[in-house]
Protein backbone atom coordinates (compact mmCIF):
# COMPACT_ATOMS: atom_id res chain seq x y z
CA UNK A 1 78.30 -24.54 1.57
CA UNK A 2 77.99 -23.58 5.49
CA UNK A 3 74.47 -23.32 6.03
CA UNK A 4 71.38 -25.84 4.81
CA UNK A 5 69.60 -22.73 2.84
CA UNK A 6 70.72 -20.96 -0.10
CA UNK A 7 69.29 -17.48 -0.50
CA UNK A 8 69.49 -16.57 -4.35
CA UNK A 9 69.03 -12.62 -5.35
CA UNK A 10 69.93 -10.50 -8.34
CA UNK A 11 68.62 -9.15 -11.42
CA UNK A 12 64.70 -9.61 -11.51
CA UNK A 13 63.50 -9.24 -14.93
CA UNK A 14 61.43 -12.03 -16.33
CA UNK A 15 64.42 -13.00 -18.85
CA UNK A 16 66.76 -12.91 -15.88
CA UNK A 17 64.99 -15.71 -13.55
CA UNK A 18 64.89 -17.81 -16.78
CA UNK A 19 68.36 -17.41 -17.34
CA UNK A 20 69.18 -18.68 -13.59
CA UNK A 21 67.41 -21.44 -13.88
CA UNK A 22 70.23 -23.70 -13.73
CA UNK A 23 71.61 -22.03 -11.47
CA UNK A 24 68.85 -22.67 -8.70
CA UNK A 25 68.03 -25.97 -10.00
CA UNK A 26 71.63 -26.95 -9.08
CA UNK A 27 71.75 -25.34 -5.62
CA UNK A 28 68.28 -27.03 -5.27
CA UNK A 29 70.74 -30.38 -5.66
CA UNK A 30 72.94 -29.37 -2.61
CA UNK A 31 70.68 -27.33 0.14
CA UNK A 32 67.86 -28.64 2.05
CA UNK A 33 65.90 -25.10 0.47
CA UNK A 34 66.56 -22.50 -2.14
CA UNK A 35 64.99 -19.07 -1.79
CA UNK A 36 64.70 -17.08 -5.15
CA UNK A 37 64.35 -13.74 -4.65
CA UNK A 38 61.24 -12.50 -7.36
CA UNK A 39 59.02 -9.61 -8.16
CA UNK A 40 55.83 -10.09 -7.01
CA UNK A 41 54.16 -9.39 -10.39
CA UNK A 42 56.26 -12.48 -11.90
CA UNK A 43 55.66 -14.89 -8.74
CA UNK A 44 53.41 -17.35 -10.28
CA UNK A 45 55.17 -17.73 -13.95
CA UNK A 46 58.24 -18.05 -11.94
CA UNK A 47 56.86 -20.83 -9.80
CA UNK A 48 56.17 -22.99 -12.88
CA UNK A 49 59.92 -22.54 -13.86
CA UNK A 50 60.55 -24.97 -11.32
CA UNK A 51 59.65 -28.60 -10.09
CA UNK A 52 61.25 -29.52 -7.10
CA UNK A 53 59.62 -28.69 -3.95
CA UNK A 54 62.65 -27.42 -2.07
CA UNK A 55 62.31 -24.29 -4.09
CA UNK A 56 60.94 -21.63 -2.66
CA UNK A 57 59.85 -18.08 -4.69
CA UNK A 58 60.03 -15.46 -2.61
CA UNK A 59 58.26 -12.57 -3.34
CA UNK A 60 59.46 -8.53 -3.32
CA UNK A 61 57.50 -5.65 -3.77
CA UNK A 62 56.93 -2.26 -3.22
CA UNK A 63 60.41 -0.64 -2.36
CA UNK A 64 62.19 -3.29 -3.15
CA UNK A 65 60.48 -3.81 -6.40
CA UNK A 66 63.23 -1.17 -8.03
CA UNK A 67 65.34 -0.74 -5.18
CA UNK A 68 67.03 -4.07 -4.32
CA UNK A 69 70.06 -2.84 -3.50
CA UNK A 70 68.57 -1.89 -0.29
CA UNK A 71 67.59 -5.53 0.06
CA UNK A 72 70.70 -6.93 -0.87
CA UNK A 73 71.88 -4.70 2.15
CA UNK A 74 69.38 -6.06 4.60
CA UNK A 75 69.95 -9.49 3.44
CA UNK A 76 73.42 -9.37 5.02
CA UNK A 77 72.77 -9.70 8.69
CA UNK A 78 71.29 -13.08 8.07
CA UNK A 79 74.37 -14.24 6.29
CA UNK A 80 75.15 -16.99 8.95
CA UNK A 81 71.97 -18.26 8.47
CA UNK A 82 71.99 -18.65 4.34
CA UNK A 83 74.29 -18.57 2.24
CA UNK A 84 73.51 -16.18 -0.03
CA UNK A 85 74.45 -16.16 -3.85
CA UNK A 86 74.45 -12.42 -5.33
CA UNK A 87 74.35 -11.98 -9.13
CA UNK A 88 74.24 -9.38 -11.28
CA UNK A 89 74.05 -5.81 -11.00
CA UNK A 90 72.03 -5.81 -7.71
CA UNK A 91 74.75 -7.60 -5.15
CA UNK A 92 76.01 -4.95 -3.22
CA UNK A 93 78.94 -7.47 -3.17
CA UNK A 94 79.90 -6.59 -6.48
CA UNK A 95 82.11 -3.43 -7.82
CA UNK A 96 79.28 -1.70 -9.39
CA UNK A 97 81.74 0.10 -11.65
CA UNK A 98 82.04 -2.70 -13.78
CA UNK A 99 78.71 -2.76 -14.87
CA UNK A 100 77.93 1.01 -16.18
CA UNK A 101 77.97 2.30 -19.15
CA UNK A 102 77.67 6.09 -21.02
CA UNK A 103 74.61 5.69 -22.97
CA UNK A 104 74.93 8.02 -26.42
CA UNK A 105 72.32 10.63 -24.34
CA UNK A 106 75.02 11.21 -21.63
CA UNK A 107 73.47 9.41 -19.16
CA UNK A 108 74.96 6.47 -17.38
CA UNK A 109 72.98 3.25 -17.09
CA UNK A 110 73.90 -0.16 -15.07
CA UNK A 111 74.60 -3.09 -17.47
CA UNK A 112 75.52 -6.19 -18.19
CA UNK A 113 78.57 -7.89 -19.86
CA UNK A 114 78.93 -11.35 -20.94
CA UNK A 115 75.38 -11.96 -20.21
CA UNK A 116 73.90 -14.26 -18.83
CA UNK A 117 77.18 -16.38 -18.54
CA UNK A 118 77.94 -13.49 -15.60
CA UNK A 119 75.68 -13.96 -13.63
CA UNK A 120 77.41 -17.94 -13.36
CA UNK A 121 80.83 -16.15 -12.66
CA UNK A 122 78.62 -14.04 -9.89
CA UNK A 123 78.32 -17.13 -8.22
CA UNK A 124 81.25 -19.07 -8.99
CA UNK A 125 79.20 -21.30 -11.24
CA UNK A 126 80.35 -22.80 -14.65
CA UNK A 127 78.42 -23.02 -18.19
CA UNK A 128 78.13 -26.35 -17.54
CA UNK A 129 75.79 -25.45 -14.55
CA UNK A 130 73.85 -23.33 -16.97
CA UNK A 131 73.01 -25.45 -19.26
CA UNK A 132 73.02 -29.02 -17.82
CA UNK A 133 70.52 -27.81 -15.07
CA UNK A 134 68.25 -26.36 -17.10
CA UNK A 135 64.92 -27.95 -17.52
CA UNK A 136 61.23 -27.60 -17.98
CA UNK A 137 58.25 -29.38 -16.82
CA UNK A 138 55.64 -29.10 -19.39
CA UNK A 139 51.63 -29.53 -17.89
CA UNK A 140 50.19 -32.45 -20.30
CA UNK A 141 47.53 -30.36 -22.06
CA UNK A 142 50.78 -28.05 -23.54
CA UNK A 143 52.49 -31.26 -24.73
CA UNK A 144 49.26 -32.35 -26.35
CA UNK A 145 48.86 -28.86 -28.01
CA UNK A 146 52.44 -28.69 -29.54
CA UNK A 147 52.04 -32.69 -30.54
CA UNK A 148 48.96 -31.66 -32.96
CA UNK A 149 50.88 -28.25 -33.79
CA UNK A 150 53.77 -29.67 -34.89
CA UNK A 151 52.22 -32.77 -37.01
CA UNK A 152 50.66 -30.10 -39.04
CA UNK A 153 53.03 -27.18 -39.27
CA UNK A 154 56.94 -27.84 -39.79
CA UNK A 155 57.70 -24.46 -41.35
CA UNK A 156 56.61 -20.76 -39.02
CA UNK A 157 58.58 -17.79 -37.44
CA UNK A 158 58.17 -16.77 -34.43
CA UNK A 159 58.57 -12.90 -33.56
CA UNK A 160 58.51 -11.11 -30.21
CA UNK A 161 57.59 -7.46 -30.14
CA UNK A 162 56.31 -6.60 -26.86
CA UNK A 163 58.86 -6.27 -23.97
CA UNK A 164 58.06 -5.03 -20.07
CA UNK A 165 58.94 -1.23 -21.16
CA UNK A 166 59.21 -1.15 -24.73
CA UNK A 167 57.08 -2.15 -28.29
CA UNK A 168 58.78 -2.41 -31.27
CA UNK A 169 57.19 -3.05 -34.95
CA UNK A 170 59.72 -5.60 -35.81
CA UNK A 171 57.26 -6.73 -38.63
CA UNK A 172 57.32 -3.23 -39.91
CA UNK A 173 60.49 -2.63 -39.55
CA UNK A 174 62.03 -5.92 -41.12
CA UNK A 175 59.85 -6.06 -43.82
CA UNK A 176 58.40 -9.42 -42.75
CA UNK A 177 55.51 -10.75 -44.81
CA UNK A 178 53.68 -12.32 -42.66
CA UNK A 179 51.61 -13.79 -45.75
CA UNK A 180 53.90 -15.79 -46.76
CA UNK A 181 55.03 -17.86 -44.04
CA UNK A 182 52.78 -18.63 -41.00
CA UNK A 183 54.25 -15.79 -38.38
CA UNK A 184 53.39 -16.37 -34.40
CA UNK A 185 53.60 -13.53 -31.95
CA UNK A 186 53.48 -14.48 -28.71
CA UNK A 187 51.53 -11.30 -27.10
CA UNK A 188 49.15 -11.04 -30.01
CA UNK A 189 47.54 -12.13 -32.84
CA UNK A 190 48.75 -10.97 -36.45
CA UNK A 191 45.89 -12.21 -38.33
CA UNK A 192 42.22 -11.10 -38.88
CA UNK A 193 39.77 -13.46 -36.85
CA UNK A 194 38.75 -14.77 -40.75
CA UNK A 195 42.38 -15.44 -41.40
CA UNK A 196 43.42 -19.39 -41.93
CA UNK A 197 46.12 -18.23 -39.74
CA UNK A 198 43.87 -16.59 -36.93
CA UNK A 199 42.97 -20.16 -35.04
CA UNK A 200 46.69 -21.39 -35.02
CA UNK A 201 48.02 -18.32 -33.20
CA UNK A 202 45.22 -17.40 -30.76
CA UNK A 203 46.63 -20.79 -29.08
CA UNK A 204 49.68 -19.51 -28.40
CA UNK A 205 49.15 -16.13 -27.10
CA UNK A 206 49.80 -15.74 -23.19
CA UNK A 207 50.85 -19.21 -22.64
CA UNK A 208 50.32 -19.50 -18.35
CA UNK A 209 54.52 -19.44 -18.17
CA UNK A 210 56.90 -17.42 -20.65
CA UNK A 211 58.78 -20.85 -20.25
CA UNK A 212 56.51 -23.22 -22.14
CA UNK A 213 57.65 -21.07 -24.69
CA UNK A 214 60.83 -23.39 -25.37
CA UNK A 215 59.30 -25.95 -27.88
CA UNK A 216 58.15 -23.14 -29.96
CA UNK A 217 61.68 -21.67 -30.14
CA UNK A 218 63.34 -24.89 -30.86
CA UNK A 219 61.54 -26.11 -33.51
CA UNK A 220 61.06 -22.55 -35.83
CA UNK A 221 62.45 -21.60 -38.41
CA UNK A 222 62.84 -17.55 -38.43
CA UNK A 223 63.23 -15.74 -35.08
CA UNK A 224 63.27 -12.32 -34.86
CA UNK A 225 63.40 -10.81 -31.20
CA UNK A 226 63.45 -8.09 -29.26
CA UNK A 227 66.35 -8.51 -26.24
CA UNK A 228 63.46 -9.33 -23.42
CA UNK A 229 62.28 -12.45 -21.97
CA UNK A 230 61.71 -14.77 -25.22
CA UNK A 231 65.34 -13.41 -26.02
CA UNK A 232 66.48 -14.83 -22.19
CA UNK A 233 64.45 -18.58 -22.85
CA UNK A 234 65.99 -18.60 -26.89
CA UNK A 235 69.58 -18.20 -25.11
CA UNK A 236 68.97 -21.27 -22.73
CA UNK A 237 67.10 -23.06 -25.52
CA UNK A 238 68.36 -25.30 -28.55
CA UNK A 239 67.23 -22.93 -31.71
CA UNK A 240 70.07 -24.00 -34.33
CA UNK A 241 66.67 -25.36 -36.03
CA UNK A 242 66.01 -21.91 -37.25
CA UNK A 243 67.72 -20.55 -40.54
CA UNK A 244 66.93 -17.02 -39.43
CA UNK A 245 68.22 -15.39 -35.71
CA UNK A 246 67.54 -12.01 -35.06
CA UNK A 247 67.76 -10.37 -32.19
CA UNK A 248 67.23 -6.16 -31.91
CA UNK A 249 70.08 -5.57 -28.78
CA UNK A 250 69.25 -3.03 -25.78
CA UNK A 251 71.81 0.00 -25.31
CA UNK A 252 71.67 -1.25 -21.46
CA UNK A 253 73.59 -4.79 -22.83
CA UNK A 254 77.32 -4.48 -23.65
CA UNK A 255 78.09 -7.87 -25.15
CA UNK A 256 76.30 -11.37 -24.92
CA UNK A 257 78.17 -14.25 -23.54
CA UNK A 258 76.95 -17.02 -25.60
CA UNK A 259 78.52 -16.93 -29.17
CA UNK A 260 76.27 -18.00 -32.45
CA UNK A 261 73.01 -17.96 -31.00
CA UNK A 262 71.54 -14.69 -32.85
CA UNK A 263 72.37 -11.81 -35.18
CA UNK A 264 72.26 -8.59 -32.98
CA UNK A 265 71.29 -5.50 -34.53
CA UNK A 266 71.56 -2.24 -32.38
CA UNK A 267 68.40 -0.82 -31.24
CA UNK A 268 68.60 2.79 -32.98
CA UNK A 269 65.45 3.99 -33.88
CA UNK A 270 63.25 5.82 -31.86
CA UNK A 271 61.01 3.39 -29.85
CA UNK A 272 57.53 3.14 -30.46
């Protein structure tokens, strides 16, 4: 540590700032600030990831919205004044070679091996940093509304569908009867407004932060994912409650570096 701010930029997806959580929670511990590089569009949800004041969300946008290599390159000049912590595919830092892969198309996309426990290696950051840093800071009125959820439900999946690029009928697909067990999707309701089911749901869709997410995760008992966001919180979340872990893989991820946490299935029919 040479300088009193630590600058933190990398990957940008939603699931990736969950999945550094610990990470900047734990520089938050040692530098006066912590900058966290962010997409604009993901600026507020990413705010409530955190509570300590000495955390600071930066936002990018426009160019640097897809191109952040060029702002990992204009980040270096100001090296002696932060010390910056690169992760991912986007620190120009890094030997990009390691992270591309032949897709079965032909064409060559950037990805990401042992994730997200590389992104800790980035840094020079342990699993214990990962997971012992991580933490959430529920607003009252969510704690209250899981409370009275949970006294009355102890048995529900939980499915996610919906990703930034990509929809996938997982219900369809899978074969899940969503009569038979009460089934929550996160980005929309399953159920007819009439349904017994309808009521239950409609609470949980669009939650203000993809993190408040968490209690629902660790206290279901099916899961079946798509590798997005959810996917990211489910990785740095308890969920040996649930019998039944699946999670449909993305081409773009080589291998996952937390063991036991979900049954991948390869993503091989055509998206919706």
């Amino acid at each position: 540590m040479n300088n009193k701010i630590a600058f933190v930029i990398g990957n940008n997806g939603l699931g990736d700032s969950i999945t550094i959580v610990g990470m900047v929670n734990y520089l938050a511990s040692e530098y006066k600030y912590v900058f966290v590089a962010c997409v604009l569009d993901f600026k507020k949800q990413v705010e409530m990831f955190y509570s300590r004041r000495n955390i600071i969300i930066y936002p990018i946008d426009g160019l640097f919205k897809t191109h952040m290599y060029e702002f990992a390159e204009l980040m270096s000049p100001f090296m002696n004044i932060y010390d910056i912590y690169y992760f991912g595919n986007y620190g120009f830092k890094l030997n990009l070679s390691t992270y591309t892969k032949t897709l079965r198309d032909g064409t060559i996309k950037k990805i990401i091996s042992h994730y997200p426990l590389s992104y800790y290696q980035d840094v020079n950051m342990t699993e214990d940093i990962m997971n012992s840093y991580f933490s959430i800071t529920y607003p009252q009125y969510i704690l209250d509304m899981y409370k009275d959820f949970f006294d009355n439900h102890k048995t529900y999946r939980v499915v996610h569908q919906d990703s930034s690029n990509v929809s996938i009928d997982l219900i369809g697909r899978l074969n899940i009867n969503i009569e038979d067990v009460l089934t929550i999707d996160v980005n929309k309701n399953l159920y007819p407004p009439n349904h017994k089911y309808y009521d239950i749901c409609q609470k949980f869709i669009n939650l203000p932060s993809v993190i408040f997410y968490a209690k629902l995760l660790e206290n279901a008992t099916e899961l079946y994912l798509i590798d997005s966001c959810i996917h990211a919180l489910a990785l740095m979340t308890d969920i040996s409650h649930a019998e039944k872990r699946v999670c449909l893989k993305r081409e773009s991820r080589f291998d996952y570096g937390i063991s036991n946490k979900f049954d991948y299935c390869q993503l091989i029919f055509q998206l919706e």
